[in-house]
C-alpha atoms as a PDB file:
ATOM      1  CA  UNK A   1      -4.975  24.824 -26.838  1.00  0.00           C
ATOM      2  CA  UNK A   2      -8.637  24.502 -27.891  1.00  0.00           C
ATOM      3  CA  UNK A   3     -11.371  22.790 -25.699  1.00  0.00           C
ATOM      4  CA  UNK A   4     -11.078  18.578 -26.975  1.00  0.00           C
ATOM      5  CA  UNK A   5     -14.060  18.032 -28.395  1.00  0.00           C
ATOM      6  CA  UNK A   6     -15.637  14.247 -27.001  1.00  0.00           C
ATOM      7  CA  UNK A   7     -15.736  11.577 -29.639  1.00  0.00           C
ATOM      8  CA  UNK A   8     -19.048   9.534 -29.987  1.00  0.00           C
ATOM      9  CA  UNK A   9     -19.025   6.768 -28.168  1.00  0.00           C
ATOM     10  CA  UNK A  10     -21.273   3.632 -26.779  1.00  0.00           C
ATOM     11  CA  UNK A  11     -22.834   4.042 -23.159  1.00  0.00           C
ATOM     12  CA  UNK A  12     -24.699   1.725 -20.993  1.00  0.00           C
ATOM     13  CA  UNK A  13     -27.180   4.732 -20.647  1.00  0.00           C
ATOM     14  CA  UNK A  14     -28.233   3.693 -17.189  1.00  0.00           C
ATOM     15  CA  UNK A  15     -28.604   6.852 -14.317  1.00  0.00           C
ATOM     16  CA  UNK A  16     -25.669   5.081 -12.014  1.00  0.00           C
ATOM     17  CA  UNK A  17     -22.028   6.508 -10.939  1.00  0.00           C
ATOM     18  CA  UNK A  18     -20.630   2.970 -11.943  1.00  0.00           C
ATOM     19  CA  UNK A  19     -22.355   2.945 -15.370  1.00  0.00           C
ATOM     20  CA  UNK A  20     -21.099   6.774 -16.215  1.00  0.00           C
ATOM     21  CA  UNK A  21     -17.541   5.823 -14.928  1.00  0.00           C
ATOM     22  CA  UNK A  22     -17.474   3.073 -17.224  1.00  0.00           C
ATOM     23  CA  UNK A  23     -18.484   4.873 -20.222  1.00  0.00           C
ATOM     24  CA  UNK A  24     -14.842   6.924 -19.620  1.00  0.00           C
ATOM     25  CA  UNK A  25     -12.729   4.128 -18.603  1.00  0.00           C
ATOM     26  CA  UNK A  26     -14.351   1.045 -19.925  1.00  0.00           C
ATOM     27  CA  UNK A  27     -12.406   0.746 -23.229  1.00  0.00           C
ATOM     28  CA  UNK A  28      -9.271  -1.956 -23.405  1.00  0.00           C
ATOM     29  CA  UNK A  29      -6.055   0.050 -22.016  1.00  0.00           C
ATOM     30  CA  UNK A  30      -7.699   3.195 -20.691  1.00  0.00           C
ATOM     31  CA  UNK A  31      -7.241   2.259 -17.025  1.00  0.00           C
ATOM     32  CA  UNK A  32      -3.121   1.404 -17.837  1.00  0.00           C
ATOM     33  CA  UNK A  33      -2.631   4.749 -19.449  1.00  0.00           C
ATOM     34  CA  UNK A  34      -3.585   6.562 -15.466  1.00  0.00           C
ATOM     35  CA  UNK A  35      -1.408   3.890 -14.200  1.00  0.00           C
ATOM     36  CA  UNK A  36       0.807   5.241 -16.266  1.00  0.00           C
ATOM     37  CA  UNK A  37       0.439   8.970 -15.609  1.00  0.00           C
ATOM     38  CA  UNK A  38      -0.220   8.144 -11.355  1.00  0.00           C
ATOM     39  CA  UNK A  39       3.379   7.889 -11.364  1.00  0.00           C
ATOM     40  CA  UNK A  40       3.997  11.659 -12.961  1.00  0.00           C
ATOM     41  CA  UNK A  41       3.794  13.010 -16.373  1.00  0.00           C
ATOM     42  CA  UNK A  42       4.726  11.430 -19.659  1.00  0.00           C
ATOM     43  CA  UNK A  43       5.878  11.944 -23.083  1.00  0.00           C
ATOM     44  CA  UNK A  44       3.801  10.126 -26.093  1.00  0.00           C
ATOM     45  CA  UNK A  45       6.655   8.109 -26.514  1.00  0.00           C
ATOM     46  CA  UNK A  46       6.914   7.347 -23.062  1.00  0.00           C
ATOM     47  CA  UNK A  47       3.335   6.030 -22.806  1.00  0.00           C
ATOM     48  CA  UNK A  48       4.336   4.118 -26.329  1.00  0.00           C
ATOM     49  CA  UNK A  49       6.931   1.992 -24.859  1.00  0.00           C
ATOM     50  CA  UNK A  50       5.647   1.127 -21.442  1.00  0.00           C
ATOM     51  CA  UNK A  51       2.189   0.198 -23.199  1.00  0.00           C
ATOM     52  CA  UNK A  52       3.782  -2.946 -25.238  1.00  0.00           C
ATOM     53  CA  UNK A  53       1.076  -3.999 -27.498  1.00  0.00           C
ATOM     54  CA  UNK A  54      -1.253  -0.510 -27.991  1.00  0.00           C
ATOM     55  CA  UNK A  55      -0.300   0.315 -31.095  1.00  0.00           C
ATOM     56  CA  UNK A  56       0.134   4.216 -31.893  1.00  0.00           C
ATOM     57  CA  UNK A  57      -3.315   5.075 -33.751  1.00  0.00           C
ATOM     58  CA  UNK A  58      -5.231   3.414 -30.562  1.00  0.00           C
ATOM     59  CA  UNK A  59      -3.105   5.220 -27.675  1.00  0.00           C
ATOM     60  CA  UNK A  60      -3.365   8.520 -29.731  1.00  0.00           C
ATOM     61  CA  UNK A  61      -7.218   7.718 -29.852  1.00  0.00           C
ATOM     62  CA  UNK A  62      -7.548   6.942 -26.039  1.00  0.00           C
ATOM     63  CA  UNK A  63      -5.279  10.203 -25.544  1.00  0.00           C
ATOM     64  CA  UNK A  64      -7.769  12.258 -27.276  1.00  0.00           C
ATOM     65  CA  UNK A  65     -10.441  10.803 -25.556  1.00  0.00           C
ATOM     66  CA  UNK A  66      -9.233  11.137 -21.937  1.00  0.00           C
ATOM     67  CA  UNK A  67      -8.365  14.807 -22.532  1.00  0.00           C
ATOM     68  CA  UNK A  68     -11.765  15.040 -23.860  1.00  0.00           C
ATOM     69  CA  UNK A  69     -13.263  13.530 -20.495  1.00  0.00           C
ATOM     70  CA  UNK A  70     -11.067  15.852 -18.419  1.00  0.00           C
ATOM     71  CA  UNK A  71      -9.070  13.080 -17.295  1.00  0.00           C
ATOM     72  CA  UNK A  72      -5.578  13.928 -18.627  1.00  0.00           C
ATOM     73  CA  UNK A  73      -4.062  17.256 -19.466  1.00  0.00           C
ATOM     74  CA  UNK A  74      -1.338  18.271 -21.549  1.00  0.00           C
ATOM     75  CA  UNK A  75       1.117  20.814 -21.373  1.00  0.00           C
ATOM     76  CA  UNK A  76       4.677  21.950 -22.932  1.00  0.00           C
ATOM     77  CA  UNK A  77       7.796  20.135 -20.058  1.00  0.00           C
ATOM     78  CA  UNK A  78      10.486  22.787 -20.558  1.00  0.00           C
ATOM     79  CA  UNK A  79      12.945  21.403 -18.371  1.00  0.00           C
ATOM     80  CA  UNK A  80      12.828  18.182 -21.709  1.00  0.00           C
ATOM     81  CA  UNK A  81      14.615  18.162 -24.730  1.00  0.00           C
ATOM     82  CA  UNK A  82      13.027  20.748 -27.083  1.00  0.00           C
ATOM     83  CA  UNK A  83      10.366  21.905 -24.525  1.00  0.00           C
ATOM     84  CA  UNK A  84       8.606  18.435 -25.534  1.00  0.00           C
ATOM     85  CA  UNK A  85       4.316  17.942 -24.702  1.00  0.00           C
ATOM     86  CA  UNK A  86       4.062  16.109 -21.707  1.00  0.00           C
ATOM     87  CA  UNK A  87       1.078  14.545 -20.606  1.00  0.00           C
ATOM     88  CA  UNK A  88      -0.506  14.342 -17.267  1.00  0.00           C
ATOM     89  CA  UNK A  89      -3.628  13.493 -14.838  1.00  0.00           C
ATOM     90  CA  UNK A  90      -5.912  16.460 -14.127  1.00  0.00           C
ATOM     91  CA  UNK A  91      -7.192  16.495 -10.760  1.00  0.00           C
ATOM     92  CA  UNK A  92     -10.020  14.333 -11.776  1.00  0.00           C
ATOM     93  CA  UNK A  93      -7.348  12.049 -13.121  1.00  0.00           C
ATOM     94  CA  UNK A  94      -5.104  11.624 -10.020  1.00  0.00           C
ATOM     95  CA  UNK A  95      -8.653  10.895  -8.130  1.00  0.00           C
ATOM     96  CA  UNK A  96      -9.444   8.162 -10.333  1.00  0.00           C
ATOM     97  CA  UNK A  97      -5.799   7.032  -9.834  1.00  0.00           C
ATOM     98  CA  UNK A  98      -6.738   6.454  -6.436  1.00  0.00           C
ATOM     99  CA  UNK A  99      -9.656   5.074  -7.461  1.00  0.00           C
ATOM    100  CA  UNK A 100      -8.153   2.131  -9.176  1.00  0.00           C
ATOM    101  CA  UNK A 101      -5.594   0.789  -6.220  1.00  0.00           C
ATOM    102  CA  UNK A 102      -7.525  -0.406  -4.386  1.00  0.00           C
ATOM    103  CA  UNK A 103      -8.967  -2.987  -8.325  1.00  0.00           C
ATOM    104  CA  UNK A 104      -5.064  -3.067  -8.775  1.00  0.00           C
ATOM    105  CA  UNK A 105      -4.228  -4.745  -5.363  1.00  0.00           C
ATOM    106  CA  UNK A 106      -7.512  -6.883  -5.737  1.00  0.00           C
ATOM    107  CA  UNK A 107      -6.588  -8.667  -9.074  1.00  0.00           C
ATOM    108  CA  UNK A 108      -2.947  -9.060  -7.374  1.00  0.00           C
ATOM    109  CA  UNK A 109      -4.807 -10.947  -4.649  1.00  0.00           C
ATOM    110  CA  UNK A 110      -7.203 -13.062  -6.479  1.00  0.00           C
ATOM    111  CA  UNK A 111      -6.363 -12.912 -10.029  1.00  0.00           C
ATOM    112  CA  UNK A 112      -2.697 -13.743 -10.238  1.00  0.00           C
ATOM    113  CA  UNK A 113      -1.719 -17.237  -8.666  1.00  0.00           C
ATOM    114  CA  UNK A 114      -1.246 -18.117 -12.779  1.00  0.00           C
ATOM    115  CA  UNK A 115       0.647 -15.209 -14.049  1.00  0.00           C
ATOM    116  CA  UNK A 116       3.526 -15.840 -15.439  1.00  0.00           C
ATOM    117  CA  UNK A 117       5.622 -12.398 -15.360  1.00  0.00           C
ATOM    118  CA  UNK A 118       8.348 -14.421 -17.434  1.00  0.00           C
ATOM    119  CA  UNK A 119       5.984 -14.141 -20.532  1.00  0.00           C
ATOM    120  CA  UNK A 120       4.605 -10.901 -19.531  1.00  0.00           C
ATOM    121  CA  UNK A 121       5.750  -7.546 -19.741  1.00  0.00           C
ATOM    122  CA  UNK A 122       6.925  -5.929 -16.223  1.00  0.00           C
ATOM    123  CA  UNK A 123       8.205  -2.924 -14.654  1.00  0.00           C
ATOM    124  CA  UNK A 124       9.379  -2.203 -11.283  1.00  0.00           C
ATOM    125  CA  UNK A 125       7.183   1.242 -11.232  1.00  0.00           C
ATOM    126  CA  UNK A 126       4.091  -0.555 -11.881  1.00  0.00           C
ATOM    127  CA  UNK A 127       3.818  -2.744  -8.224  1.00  0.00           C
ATOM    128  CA  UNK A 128       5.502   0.537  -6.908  1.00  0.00           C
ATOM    129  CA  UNK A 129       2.972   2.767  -7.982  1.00  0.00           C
ATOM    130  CA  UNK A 130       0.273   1.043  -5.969  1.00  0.00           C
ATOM    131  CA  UNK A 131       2.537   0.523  -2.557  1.00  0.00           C
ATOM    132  CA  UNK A 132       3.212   4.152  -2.873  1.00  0.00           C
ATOM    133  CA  UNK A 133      -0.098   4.823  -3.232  1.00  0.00           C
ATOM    134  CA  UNK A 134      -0.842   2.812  -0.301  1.00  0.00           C
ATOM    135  CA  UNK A 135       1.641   3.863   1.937  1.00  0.00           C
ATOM    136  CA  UNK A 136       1.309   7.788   1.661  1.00  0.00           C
ATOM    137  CA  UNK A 137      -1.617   8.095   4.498  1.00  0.00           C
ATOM    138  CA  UNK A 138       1.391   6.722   6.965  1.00  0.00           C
ATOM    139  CA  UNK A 139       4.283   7.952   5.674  1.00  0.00           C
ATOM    140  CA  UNK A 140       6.624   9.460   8.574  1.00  0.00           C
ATOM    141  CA  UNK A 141       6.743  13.448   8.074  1.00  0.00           C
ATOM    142  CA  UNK A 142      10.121  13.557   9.079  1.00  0.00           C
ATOM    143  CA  UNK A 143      11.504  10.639   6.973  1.00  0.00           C
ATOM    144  CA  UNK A 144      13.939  11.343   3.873  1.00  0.00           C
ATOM    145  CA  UNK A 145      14.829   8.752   2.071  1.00  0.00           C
ATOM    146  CA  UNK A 146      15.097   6.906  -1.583  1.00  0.00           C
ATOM    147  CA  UNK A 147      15.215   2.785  -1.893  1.00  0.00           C
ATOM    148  CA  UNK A 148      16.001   1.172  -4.531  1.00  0.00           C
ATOM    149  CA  UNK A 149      14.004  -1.686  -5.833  1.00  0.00           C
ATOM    150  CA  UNK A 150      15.504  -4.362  -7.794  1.00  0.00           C
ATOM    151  CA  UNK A 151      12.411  -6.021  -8.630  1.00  0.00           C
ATOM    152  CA  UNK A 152      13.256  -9.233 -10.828  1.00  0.00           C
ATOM    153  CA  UNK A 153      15.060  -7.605 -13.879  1.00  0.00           C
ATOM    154  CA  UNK A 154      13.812  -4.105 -13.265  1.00  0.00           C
ATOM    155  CA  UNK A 155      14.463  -1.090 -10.923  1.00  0.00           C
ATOM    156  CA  UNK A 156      12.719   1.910 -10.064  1.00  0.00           C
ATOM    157  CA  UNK A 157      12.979   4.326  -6.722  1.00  0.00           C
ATOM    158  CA  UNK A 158      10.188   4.627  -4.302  1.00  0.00           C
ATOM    159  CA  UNK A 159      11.180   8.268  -2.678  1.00  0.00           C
ATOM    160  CA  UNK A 160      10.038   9.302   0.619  1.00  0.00           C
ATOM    161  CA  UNK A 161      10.020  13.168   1.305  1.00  0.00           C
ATOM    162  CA  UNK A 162       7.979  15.148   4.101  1.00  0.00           C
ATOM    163  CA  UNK A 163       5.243  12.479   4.036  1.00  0.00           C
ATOM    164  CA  UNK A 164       5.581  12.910   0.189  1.00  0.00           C
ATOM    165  CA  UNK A 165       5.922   9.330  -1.352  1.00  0.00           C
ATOM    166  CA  UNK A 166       6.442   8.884  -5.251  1.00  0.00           C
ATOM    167  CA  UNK A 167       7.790   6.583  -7.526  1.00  0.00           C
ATOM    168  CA  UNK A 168      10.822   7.112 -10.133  1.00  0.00           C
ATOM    169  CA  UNK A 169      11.549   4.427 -13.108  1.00  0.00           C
ATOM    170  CA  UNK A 170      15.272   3.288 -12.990  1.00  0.00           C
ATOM    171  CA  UNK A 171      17.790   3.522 -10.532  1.00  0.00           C
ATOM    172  CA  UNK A 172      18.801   6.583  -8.883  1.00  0.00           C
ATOM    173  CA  UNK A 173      21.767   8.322  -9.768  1.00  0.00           C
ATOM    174  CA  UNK A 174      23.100   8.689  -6.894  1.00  0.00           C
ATOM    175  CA  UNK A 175      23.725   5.714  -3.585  1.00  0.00           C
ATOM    176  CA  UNK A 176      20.386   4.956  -2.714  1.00  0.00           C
ATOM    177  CA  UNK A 177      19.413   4.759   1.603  1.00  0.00           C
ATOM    178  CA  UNK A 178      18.064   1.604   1.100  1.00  0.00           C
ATOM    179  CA  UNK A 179      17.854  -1.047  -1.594  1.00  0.00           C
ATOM    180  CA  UNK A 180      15.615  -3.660  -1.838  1.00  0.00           C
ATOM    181  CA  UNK A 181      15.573  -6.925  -3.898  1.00  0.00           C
ATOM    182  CA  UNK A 182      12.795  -9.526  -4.428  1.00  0.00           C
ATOM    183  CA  UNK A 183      10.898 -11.388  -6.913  1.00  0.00           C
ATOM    184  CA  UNK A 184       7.831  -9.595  -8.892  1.00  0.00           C
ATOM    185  CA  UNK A 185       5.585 -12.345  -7.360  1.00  0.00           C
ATOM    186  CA  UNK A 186       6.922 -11.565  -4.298  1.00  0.00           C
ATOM    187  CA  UNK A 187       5.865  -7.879  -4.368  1.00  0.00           C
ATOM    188  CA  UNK A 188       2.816  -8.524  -5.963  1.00  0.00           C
ATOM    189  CA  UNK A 189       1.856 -10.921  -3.065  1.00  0.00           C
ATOM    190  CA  UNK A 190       2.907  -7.937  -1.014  1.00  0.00           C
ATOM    191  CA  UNK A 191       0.780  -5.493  -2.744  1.00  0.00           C
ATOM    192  CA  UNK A 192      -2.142  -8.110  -2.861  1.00  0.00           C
ATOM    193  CA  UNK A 193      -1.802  -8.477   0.940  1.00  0.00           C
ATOM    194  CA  UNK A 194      -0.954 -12.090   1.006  1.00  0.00           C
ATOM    195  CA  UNK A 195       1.862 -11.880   2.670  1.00  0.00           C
ATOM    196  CA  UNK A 196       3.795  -9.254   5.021  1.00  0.00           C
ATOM    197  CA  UNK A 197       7.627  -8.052   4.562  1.00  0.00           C
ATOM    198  CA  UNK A 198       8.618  -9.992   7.820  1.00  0.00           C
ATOM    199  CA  UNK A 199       7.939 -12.731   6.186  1.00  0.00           C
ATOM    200  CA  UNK A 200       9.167 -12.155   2.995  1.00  0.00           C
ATOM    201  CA  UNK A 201      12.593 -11.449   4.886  1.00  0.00           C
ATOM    202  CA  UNK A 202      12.653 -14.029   6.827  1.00  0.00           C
ATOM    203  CA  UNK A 203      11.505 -16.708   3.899  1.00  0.00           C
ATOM    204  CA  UNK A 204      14.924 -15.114   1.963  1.00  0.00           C
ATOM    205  CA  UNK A 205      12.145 -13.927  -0.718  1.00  0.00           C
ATOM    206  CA  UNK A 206      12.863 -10.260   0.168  1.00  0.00           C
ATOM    207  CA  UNK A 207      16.619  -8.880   1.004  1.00  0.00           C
ATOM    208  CA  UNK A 208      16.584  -4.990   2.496  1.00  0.00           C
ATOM    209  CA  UNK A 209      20.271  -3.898   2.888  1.00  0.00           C
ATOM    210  CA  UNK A 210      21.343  -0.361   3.589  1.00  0.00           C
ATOM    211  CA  UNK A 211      20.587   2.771   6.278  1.00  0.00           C
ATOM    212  CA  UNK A 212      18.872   0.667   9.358  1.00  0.00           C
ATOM    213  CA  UNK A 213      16.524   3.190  10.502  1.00  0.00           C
ATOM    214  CA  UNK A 214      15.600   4.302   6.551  1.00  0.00           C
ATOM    215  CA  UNK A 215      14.898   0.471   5.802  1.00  0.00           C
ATOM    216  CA  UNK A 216      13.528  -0.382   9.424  1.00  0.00           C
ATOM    217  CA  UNK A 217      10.999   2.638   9.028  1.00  0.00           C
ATOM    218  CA  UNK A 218      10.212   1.331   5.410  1.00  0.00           C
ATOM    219  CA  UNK A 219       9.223  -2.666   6.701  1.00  0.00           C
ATOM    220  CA  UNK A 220       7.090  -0.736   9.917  1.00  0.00           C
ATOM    221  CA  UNK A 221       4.871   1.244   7.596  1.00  0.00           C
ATOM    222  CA  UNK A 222       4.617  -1.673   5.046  1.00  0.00           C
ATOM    223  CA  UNK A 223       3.480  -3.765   7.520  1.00  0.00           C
ATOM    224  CA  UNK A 224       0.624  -1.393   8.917  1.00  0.00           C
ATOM    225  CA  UNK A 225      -0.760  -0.638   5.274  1.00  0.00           C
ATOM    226  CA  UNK A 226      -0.122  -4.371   3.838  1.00  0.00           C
ATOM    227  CA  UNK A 227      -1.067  -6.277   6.707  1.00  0.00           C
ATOM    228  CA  UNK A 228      -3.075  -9.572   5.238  1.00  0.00           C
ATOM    229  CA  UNK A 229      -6.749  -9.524   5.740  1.00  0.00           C
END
């Protein structure tokens, strides 16, 4: 594939690291398309249906432009249907990934006491992404497991491998070690730091059945990450 060539744009032409980051990711739905792609790499129509509201002319604009910026790659998935273009973060991507958790589980602290997720779109993988991304510094090396969210009407796996942590939409298809079920408020508290898993159990807001040591290994590391400040 040929080098993307940028697209004129507005910038705030001031000689500052915040000012140049913004001129890449200050436009409406950029940052939600690396939330997107933090989890792994996605098909067009993949980014098209979690992205309710885009429209297709505007995502394929702010897909030309992150490629552009050397933000997101593309590259032919041949393990999908028809070898199918996949897209996904460049290195510079998955560092501005990081980047953003710590703005993600800020506007769940301050900014979302009047959200009201039955009006708004939600998945599961979204809150997941940032615990994951959270959690991997303590992640036990020697810890396998999967759990199972159930996170209001949606589900996604949070996967735990040799200190590896990721996050899969949809339930797994096999038993999962551990699931978990809770309210998206009650993760997004969670995530914002307003409130730890021990007391999310012991309020009933947060049920962990399955594998003790798997879900007692899960709450420990949760609560040295999430702990309220």
């Amino acid at each position: 594939m040929g080098t993307m060539q940028a697209m004129p744009r507005k910038t705030y032409g001031q000689f500052c690291g915040l000012a140049h980051a913004l001129d890449v990711v200050g436009e409406r739905w950029t940052l939600l398309i690396v939330r997107e792609l933090a989890s792994g790499p996605k098909r067009y129509s993949e980014l098209a249906d979690a992205l309710t509201g885009i429209g297709t002319s505007l995502l394929a604009t702010r897909m030309r432009q992150l490629e552009a910026d050397g933000v997101v790659t593309r590259r032919l998935a041949l393990d999908q249907p028809g070898s199918a273009v996949v897209y996904e973060l460049s290195p510079a991507g998955r560092e501005l990934a990081a980047a953003v958790v710590p703005l993600a589980m800020w506007g769940a602290r301050h900014q979302m006491d009047d959200a009201d997720v039955g009006n708004e779109s939600f998945r599961a993988e979204w809150l997941l992404s940032f615990l994951a991304a959270d959690l991997r510094r303590d992640a036990p090396k020697d810890l396998e497991a999967v759990y199972e969210f159930h996170i209001d009407d949606s589900v996604a796996c949070l996967r735990v491998s040799g200190g590896r942590v990721w996050v899969t939409p949809g339930p797994n298809n096999q038993p999962s070690d551990v699931t978990v079920r809770a309210s998206a408020k009650t993760v997004a508290a969670m995530v914002g730091r307003t409130l730890t898993a021990r007391e999310a159990i012991t309020q009933g807001r947060l049920e962990v059945t399955g594998e003790r040591t798997a879900a007692a290994a899960l709450t420990d590391v949760v609560e040295r990450r999430l702990a309220p400040r």
